[in-house]
C-alpha atoms as a PDB file:
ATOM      1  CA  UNK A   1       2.687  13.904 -38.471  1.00  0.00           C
ATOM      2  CA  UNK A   2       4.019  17.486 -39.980  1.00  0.00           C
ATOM      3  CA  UNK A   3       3.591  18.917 -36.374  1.00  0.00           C
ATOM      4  CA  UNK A   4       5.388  15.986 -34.764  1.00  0.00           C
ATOM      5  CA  UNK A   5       8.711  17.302 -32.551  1.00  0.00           C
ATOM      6  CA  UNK A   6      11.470  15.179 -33.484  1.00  0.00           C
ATOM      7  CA  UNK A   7      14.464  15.154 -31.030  1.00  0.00           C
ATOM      8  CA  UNK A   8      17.824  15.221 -31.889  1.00  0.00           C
ATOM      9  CA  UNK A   9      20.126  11.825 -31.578  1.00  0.00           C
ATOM     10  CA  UNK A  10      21.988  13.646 -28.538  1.00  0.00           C
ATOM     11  CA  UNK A  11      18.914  15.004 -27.065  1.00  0.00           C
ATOM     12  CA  UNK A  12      16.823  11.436 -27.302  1.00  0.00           C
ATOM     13  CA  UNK A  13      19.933   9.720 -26.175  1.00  0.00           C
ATOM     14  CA  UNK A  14      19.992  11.685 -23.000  1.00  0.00           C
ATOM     15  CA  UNK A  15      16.378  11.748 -22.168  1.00  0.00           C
ATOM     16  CA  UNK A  16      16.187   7.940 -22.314  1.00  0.00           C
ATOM     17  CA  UNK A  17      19.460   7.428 -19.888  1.00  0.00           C
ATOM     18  CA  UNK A  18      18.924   4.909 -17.433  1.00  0.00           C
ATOM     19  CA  UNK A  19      19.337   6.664 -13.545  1.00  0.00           C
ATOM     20  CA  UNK A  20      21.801   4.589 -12.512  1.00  0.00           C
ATOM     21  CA  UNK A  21      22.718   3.185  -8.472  1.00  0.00           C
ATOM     22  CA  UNK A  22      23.512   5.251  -5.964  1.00  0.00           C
ATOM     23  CA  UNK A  23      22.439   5.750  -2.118  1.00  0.00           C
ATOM     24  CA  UNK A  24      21.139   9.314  -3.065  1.00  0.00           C
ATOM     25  CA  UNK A  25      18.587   7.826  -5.442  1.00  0.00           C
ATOM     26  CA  UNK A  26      17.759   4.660  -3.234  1.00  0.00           C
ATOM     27  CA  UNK A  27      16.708   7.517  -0.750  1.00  0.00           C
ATOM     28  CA  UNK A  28      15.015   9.439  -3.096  1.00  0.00           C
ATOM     29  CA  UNK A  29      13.266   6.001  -4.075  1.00  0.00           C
ATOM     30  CA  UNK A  30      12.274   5.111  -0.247  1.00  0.00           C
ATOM     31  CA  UNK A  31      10.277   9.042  -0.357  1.00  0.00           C
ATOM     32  CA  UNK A  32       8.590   8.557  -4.010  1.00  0.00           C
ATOM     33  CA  UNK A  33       7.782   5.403  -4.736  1.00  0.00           C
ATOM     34  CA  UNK A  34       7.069   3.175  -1.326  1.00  0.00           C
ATOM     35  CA  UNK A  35       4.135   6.026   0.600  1.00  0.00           C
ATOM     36  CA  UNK A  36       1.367   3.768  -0.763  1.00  0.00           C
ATOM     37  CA  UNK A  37       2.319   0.570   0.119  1.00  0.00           C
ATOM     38  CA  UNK A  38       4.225   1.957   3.246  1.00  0.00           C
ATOM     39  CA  UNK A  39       1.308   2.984   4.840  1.00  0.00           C
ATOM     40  CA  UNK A  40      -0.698  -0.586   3.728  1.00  0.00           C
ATOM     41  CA  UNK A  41       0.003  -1.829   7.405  1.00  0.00           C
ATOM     42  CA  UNK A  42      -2.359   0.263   8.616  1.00  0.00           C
ATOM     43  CA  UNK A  43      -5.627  -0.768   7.354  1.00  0.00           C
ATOM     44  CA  UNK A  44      -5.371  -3.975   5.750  1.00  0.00           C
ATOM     45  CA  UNK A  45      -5.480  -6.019   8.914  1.00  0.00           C
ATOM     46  CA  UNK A  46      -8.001  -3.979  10.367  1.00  0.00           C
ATOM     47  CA  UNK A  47      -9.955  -4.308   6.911  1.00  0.00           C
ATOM     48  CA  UNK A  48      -9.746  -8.302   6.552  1.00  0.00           C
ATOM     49  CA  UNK A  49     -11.171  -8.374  10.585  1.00  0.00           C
ATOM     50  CA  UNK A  50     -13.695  -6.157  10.414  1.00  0.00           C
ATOM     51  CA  UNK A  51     -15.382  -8.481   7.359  1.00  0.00           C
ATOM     52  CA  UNK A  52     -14.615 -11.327   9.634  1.00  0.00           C
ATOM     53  CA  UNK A  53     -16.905 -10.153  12.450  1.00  0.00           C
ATOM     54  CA  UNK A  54     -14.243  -8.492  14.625  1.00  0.00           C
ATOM     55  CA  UNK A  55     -11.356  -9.134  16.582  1.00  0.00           C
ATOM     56  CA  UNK A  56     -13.038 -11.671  19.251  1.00  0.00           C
ATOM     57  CA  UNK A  57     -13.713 -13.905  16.193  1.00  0.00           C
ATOM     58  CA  UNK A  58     -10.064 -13.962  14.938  1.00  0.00           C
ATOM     59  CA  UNK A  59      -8.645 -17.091  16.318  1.00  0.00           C
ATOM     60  CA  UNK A  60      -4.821 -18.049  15.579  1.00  0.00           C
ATOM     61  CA  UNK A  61      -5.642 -20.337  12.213  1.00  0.00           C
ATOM     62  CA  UNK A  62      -8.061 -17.500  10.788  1.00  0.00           C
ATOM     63  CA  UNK A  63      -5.112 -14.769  11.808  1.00  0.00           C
ATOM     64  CA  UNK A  64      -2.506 -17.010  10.621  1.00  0.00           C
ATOM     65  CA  UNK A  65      -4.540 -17.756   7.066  1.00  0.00           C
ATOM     66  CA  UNK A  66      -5.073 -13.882   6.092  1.00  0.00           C
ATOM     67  CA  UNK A  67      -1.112 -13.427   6.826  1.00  0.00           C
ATOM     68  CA  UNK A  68      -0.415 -16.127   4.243  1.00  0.00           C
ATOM     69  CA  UNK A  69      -2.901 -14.216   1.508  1.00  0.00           C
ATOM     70  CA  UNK A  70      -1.358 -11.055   2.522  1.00  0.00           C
ATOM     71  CA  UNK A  71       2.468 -12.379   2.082  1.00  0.00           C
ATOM     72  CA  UNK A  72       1.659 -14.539  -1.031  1.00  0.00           C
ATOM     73  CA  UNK A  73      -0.685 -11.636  -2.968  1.00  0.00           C
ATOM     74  CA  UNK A  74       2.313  -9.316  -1.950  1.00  0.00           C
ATOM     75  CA  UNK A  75       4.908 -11.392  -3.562  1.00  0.00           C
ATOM     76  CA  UNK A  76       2.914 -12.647  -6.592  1.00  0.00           C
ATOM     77  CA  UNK A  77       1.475  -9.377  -7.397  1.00  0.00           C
ATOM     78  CA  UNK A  78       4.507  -7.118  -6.563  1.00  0.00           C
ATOM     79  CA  UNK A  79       7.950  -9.260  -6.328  1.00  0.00           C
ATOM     80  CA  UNK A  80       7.201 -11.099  -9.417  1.00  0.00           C
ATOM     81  CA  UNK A  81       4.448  -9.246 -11.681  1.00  0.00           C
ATOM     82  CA  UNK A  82       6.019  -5.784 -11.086  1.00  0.00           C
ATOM     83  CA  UNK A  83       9.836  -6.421 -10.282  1.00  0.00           C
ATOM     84  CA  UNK A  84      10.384  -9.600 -11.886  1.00  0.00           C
ATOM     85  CA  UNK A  85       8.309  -8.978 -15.181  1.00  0.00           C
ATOM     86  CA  UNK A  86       6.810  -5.814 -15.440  1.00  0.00           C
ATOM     87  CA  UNK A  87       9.996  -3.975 -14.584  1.00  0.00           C
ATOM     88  CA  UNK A  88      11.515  -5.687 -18.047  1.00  0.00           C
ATOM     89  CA  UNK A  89       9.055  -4.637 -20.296  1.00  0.00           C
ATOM     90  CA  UNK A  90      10.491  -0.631 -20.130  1.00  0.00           C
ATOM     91  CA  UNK A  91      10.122   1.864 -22.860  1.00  0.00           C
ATOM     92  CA  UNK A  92      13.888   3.613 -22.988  1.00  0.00           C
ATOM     93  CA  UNK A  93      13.978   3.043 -18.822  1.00  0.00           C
ATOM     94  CA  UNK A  94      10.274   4.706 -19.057  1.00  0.00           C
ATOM     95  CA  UNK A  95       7.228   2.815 -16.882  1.00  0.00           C
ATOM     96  CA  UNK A  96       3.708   3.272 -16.714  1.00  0.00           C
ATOM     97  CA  UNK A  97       0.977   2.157 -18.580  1.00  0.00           C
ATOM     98  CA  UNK A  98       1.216   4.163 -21.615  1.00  0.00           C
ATOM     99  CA  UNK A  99       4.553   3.243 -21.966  1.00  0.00           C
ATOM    100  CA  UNK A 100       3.951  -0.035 -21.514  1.00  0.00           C
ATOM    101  CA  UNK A 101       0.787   0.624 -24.771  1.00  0.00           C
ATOM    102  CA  UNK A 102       4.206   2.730 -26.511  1.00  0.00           C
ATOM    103  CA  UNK A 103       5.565  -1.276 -26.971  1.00  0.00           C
ATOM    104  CA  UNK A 104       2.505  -3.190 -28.385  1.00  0.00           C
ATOM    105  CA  UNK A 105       0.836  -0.550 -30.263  1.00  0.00           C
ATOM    106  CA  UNK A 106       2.320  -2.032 -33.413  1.00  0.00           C
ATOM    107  CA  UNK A 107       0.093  -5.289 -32.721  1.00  0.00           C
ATOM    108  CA  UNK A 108      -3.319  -3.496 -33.433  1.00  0.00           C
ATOM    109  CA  UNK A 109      -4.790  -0.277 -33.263  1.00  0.00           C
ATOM    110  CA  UNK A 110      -7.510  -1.460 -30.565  1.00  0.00           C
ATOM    111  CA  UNK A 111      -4.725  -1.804 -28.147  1.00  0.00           C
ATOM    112  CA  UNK A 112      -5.644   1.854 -27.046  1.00  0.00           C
ATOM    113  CA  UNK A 113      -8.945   0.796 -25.794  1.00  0.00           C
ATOM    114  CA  UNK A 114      -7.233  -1.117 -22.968  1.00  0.00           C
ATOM    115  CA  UNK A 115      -4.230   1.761 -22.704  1.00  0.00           C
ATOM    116  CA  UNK A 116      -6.976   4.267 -21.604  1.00  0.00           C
ATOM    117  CA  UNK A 117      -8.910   1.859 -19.118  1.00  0.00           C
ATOM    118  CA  UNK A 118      -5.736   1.235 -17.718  1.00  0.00           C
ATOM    119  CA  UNK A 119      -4.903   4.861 -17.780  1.00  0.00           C
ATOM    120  CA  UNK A 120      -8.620   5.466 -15.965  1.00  0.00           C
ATOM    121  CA  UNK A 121      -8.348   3.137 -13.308  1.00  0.00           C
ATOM    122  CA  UNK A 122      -4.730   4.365 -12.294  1.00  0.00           C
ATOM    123  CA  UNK A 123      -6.562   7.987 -12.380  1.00  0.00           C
ATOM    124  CA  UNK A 124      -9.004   6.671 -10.384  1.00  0.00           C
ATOM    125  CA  UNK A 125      -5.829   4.773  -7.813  1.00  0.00           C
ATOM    126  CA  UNK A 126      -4.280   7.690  -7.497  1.00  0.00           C
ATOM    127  CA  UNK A 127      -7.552   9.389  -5.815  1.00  0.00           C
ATOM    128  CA  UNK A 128      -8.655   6.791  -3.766  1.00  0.00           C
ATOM    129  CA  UNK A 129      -4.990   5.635  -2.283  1.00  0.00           C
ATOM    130  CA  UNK A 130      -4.221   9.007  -0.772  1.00  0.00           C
ATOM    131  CA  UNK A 131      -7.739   9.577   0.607  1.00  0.00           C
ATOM    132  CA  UNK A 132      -7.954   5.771   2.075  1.00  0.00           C
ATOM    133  CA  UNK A 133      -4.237   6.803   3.458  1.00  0.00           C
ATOM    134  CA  UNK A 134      -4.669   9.459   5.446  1.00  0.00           C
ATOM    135  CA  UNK A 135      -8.363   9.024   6.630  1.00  0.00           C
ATOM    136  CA  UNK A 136      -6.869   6.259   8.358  1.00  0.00           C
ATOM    137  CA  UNK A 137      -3.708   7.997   9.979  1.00  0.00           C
ATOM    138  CA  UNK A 138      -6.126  10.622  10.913  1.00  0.00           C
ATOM    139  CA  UNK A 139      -8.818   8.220  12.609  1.00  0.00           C
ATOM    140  CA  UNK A 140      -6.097   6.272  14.471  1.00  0.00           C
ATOM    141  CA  UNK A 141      -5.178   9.475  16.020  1.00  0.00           C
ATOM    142  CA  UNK A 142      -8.442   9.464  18.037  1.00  0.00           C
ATOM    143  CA  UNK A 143      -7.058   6.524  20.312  1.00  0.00           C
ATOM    144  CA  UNK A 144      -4.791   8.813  21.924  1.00  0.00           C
ATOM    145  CA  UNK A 145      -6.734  10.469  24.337  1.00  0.00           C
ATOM    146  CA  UNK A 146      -5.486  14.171  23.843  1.00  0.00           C
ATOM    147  CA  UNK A 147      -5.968  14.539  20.012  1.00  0.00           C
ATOM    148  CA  UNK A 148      -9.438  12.684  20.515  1.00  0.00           C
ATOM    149  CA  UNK A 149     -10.325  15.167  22.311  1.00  0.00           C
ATOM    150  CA  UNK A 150      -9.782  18.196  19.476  1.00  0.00           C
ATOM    151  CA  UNK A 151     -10.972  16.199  16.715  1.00  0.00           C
ATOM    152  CA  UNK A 152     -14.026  14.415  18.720  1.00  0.00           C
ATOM    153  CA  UNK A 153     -15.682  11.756  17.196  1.00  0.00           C
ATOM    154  CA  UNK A 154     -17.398  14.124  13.957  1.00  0.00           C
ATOM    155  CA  UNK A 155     -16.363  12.595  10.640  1.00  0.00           C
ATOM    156  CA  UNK A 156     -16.635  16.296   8.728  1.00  0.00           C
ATOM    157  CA  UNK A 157     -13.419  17.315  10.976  1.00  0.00           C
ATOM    158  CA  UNK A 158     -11.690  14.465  10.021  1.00  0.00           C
ATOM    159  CA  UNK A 159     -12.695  15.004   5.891  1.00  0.00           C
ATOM    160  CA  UNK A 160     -11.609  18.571   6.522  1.00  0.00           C
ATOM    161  CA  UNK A 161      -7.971  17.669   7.470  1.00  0.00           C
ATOM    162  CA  UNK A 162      -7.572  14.926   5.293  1.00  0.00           C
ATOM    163  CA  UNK A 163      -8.785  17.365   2.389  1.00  0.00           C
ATOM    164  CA  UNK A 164      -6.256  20.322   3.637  1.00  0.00           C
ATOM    165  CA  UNK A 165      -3.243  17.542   3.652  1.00  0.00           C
ATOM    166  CA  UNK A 166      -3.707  16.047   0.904  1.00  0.00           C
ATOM    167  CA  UNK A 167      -3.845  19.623  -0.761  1.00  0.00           C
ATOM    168  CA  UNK A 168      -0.828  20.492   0.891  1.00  0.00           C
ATOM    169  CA  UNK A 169       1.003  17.426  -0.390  1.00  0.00           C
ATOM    170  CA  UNK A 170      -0.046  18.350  -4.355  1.00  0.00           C
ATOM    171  CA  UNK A 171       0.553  21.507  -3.871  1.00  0.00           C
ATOM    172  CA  UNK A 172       4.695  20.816  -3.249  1.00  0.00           C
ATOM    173  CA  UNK A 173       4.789  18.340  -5.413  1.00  0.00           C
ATOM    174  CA  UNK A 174       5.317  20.483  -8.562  1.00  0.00           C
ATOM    175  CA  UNK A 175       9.033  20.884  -6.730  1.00  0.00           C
ATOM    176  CA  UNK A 176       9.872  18.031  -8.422  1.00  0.00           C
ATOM    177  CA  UNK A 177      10.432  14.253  -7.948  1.00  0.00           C
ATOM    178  CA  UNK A 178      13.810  14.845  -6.807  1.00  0.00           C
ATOM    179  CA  UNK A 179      13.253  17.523  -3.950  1.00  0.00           C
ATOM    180  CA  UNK A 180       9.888  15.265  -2.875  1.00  0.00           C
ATOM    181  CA  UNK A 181      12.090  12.457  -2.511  1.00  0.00           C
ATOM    182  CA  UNK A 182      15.152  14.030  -1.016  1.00  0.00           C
ATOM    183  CA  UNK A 183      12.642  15.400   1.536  1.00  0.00           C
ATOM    184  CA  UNK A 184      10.461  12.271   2.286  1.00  0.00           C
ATOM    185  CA  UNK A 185      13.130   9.911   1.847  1.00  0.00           C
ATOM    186  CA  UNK A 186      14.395   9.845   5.074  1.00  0.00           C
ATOM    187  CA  UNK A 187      10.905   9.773   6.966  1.00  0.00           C
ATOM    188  CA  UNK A 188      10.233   6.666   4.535  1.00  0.00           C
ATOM    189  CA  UNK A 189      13.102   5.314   6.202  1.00  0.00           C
ATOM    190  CA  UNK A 190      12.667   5.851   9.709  1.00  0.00           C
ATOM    191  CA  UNK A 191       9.138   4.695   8.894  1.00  0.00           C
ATOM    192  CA  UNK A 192       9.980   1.216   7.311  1.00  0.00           C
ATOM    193  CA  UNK A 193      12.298   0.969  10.131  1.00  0.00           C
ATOM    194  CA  UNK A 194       9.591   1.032  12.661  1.00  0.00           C
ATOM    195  CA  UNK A 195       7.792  -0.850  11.032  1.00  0.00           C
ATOM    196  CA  UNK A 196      10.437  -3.770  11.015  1.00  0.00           C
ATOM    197  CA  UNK A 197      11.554  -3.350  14.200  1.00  0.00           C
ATOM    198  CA  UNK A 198       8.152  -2.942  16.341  1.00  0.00           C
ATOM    199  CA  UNK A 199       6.688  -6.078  14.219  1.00  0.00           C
ATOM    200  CA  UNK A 200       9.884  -8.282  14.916  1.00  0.00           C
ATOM    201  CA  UNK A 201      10.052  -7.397  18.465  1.00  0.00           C
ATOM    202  CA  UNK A 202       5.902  -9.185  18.285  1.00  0.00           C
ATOM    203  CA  UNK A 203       6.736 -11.953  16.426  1.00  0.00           C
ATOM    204  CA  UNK A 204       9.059 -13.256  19.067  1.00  0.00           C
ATOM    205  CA  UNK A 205       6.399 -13.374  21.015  1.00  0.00           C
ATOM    206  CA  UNK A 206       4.781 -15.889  19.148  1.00  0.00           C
ATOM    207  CA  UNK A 207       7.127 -17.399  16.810  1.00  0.00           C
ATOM    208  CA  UNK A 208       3.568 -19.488  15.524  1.00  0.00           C
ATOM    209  CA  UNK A 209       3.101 -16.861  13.353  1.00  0.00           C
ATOM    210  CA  UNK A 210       5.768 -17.853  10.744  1.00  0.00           C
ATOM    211  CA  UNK A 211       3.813 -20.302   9.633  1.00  0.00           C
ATOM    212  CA  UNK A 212       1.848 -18.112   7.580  1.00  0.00           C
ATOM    213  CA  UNK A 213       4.760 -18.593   5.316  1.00  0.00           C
ATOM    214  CA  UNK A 214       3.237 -21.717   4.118  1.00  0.00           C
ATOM    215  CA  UNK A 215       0.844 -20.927   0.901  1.00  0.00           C
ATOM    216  CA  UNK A 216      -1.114 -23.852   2.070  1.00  0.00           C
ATOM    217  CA  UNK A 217      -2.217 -21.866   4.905  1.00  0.00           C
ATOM    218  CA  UNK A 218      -3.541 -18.765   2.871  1.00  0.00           C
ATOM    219  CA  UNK A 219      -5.747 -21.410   0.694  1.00  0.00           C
ATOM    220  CA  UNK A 220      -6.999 -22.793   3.586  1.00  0.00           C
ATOM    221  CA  UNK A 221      -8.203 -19.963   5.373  1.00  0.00           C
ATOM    222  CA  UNK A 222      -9.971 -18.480   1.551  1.00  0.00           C
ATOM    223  CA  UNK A 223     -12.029 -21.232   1.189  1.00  0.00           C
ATOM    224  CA  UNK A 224     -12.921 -22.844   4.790  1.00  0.00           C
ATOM    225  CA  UNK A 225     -16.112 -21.204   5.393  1.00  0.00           C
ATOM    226  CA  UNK A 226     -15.893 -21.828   8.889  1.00  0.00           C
ATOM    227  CA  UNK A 227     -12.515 -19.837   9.361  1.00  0.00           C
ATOM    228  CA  UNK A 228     -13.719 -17.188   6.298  1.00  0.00           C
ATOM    229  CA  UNK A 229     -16.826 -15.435   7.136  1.00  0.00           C
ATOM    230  CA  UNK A 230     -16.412 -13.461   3.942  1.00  0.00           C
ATOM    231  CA  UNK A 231     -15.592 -16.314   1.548  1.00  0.00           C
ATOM    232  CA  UNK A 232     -13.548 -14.849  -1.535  1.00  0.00           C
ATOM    233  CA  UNK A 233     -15.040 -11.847  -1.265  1.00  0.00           C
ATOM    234  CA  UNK A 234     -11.923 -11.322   1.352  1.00  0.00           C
ATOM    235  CA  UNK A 235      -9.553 -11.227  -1.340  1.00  0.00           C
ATOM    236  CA  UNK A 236     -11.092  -7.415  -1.571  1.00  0.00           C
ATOM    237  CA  UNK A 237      -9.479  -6.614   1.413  1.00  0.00           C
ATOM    238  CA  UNK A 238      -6.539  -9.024   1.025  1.00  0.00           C
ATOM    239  CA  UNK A 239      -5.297  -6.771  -1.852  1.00  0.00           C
ATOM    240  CA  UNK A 240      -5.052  -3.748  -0.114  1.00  0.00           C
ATOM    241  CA  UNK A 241      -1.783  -4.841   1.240  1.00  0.00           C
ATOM    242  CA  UNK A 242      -0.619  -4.107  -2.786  1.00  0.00           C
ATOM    243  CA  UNK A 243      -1.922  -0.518  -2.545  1.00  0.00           C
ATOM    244  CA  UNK A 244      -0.039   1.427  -4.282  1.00  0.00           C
ATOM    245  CA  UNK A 245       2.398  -1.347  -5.951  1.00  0.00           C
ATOM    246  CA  UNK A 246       2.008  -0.074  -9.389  1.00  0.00           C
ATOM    247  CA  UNK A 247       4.649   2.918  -8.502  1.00  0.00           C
ATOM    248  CA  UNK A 248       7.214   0.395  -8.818  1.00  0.00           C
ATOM    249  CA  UNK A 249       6.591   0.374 -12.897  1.00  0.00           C
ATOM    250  CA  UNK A 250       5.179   3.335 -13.409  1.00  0.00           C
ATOM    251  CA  UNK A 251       8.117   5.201 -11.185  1.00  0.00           C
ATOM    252  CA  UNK A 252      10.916   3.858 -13.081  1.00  0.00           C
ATOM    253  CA  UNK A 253      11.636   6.498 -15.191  1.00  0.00           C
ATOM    254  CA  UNK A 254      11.825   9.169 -11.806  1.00  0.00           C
ATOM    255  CA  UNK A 255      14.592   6.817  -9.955  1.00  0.00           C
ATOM    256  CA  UNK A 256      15.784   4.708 -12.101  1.00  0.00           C
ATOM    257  CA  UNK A 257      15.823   0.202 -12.009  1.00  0.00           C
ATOM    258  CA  UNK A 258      18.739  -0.415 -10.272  1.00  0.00           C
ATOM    259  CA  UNK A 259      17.643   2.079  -7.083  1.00  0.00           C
ATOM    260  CA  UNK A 260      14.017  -0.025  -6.842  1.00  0.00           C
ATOM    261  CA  UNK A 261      15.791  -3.704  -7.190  1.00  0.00           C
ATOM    262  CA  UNK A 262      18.413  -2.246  -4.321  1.00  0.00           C
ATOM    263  CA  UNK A 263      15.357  -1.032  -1.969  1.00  0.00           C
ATOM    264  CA  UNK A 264      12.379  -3.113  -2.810  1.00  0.00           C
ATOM    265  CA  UNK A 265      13.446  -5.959  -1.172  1.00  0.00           C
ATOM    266  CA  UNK A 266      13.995  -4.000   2.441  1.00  0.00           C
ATOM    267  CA  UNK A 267      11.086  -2.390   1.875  1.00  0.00           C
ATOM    268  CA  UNK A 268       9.348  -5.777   2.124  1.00  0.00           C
ATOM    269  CA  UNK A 269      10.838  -7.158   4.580  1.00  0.00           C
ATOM    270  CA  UNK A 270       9.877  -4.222   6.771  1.00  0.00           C
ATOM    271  CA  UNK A 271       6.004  -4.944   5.665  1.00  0.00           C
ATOM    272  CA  UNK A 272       6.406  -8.577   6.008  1.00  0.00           C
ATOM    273  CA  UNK A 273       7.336  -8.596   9.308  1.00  0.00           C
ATOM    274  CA  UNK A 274       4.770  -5.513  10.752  1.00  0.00           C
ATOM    275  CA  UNK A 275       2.450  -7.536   9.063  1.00  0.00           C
ATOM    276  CA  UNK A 276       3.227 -10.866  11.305  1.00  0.00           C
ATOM    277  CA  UNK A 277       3.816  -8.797  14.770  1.00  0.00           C
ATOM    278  CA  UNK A 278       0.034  -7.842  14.423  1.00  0.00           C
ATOM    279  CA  UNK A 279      -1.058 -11.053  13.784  1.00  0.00           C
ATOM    280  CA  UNK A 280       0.869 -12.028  16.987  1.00  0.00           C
ATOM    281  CA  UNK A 281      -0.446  -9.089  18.779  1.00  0.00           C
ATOM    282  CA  UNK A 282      -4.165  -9.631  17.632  1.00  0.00           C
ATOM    283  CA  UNK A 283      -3.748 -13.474  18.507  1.00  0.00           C
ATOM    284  CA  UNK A 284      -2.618 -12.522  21.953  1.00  0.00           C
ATOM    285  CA  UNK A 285      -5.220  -9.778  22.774  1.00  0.00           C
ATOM    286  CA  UNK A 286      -8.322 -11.070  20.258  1.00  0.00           C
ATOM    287  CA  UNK A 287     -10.026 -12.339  23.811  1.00  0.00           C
ATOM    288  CA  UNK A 288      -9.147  -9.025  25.670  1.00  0.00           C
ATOM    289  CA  UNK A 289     -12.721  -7.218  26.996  1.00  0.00           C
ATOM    290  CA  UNK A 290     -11.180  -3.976  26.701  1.00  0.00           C
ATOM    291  CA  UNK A 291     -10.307  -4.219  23.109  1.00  0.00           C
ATOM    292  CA  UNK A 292     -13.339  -5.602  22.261  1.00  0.00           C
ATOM    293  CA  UNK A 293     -15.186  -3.347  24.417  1.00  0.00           C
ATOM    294  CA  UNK A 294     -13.185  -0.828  22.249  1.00  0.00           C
ATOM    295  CA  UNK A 295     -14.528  -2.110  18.907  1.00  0.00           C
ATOM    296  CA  UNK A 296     -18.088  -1.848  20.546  1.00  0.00           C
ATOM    297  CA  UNK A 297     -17.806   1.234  21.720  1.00  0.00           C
ATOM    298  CA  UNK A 298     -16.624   2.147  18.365  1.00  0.00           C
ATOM    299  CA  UNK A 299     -19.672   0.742  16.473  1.00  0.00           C
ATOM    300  CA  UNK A 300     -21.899   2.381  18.641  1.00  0.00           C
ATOM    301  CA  UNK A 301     -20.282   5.893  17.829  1.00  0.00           C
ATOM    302  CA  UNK A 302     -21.151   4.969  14.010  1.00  0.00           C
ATOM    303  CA  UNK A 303     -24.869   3.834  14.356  1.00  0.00           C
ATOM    304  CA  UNK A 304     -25.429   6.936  16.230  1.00  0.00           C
ATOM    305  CA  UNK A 305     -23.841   9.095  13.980  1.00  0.00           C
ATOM    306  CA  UNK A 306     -25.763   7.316  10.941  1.00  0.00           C
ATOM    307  CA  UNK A 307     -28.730   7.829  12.670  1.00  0.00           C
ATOM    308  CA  UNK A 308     -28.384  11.846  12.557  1.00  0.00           C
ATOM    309  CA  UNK A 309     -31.492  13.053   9.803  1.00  0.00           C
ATOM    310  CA  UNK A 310     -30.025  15.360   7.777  1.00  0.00           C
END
């Protein structure tokens, strides 16, 4: 305890300062805290078919069902366990989960045991999320013709840029939270915006898709083994749409409470409705030979490459 550091009043006063509203830190919120979950639209879909047996078996109630998990996990797990309570349980406007072990240490000693699991698995997060990420970005880059064509259908190329990226990325990040957000904050934005706009302009295609607002729908579809090929096991899947949700709490001391209660709710409403303009779009090409042929063709590149000895 002798080699403690002990702040002054002033000095702990000003540390602990809440970062208070403003459209600069709303921006600099959209470019730290939302990548994770931003990019969530690309794969969860895709991962919640694929354990379904493809896109020819996702009829409109099976489509509709995994929309209603994916809205209802998103606002359970993120609206009301991170903004609603999570967000309250601060330490001095601090997040994350040893700030959250800061509160209830006093109730027992073994309370660390849980603080370093916790402190583990977001380790852990934090190397899978941006791997899963931009894999992803990088694979879907092989449907355009041109770019399929440099990075050909070898996995090591794609590793190999995903690994120099994500390097890149840590590498600028010891600029600060401030100067990452300032300069992903508007790409965030234009990105959200996409999102909202190219899934809204779907969903009036097939207005059906709104009723994936009903819950009922979502339970439905998790435990009809006819619909459900994967039976709860889809839930697996189901919560990759809450990648990255976490940076919400653990965030709060970078932009501040009153900038992620201002831009959260956007920020969903973007996801919520890219989410429902590909379920209209699947629903409206899931009998379409060329897509499917697609996903074949697809499979087949896999099964050859996993039959390469070593």
């Amino acid at each position: 305890m002798g080699n403690q550091t002990v702040l002054a009043p002033e000095n702990t006063s000003r540390a602990h300062e809440a970062i208070p509203f403003s459209l600069g830190m709303v921006l600099v919120t959209m470019g730290v805290v939302y990548g994770d979950i931003g990019t969530s639209p690309m794969y969860t879909l895709r991962a919640i078919m694929h354990g379904n047996g493809g896109l020819e078996t996702c009829t409109p109630d099976v489509i509709i069902g995994a929309l209603s998990l994916i809205i209802w996990t998103m606002t359970l797990i993120t609206t009301v366990k991170y903004v609603l309570v999570a967000m309250k349980a601060d330490n001095h406007n601090e997040g994350g989960i040893f700030a959250l072990y800061s509160l209830v240490r006093r109730c027992g000693g073994w309370l660390i045991v849980p603080a370093m699991i916790g402190g583990a698995a977001l380790l852990a997060d934090g190397i899978l999320t941006p791997a899963v990420t931009v894999t992803t970005a990088i694979e879907g880059l092989r449907t355009i013709e041109f770019i399929h064509r440099i990075i050909g259908d070898a996995q090591g190329v794609v590793v190999a840029i995903t690994i120099t990226i994500i390097c890149a990325l840590f590498i600028v990040q010891r600029a600060g939270t401030s100067s990452i957000g300032k300069a992903f904050g508007p790409i965030m934005c234009l990105w959200f915006a996409f999102l909202g706009i190219e899934g809204l302009l779907h969903v009036f295609a097939d207005l059906n898709v709104l009723r994936a607002f009903n819950p009922l729908r979502g339970i439905m579809f998790l435990f009809d083994g006819k619909l459900n090929r994967a039976g709860i096991m889809v839930l697996g899947n189901v919560f990759l749409c809450t990648t990255g949700a976490e940076a919400l709490y653990s965030d709060m001391g970078h932009v501040g409470k009153s900038n992620i209660y201002a831009s959260w709710p956007v920020v969903k409403a973007c996801l919520i409705l890219n989410y429902l303009g590909q379920g209209a779009w699947i629903i409206a090409n899931n009998t379409n030979p060329e897509l499917i042929a697609m996903g074949d063709t697809m499979k087949a590149r896999r099964s050859s490459r996993a039959a390469i000895p070593s």
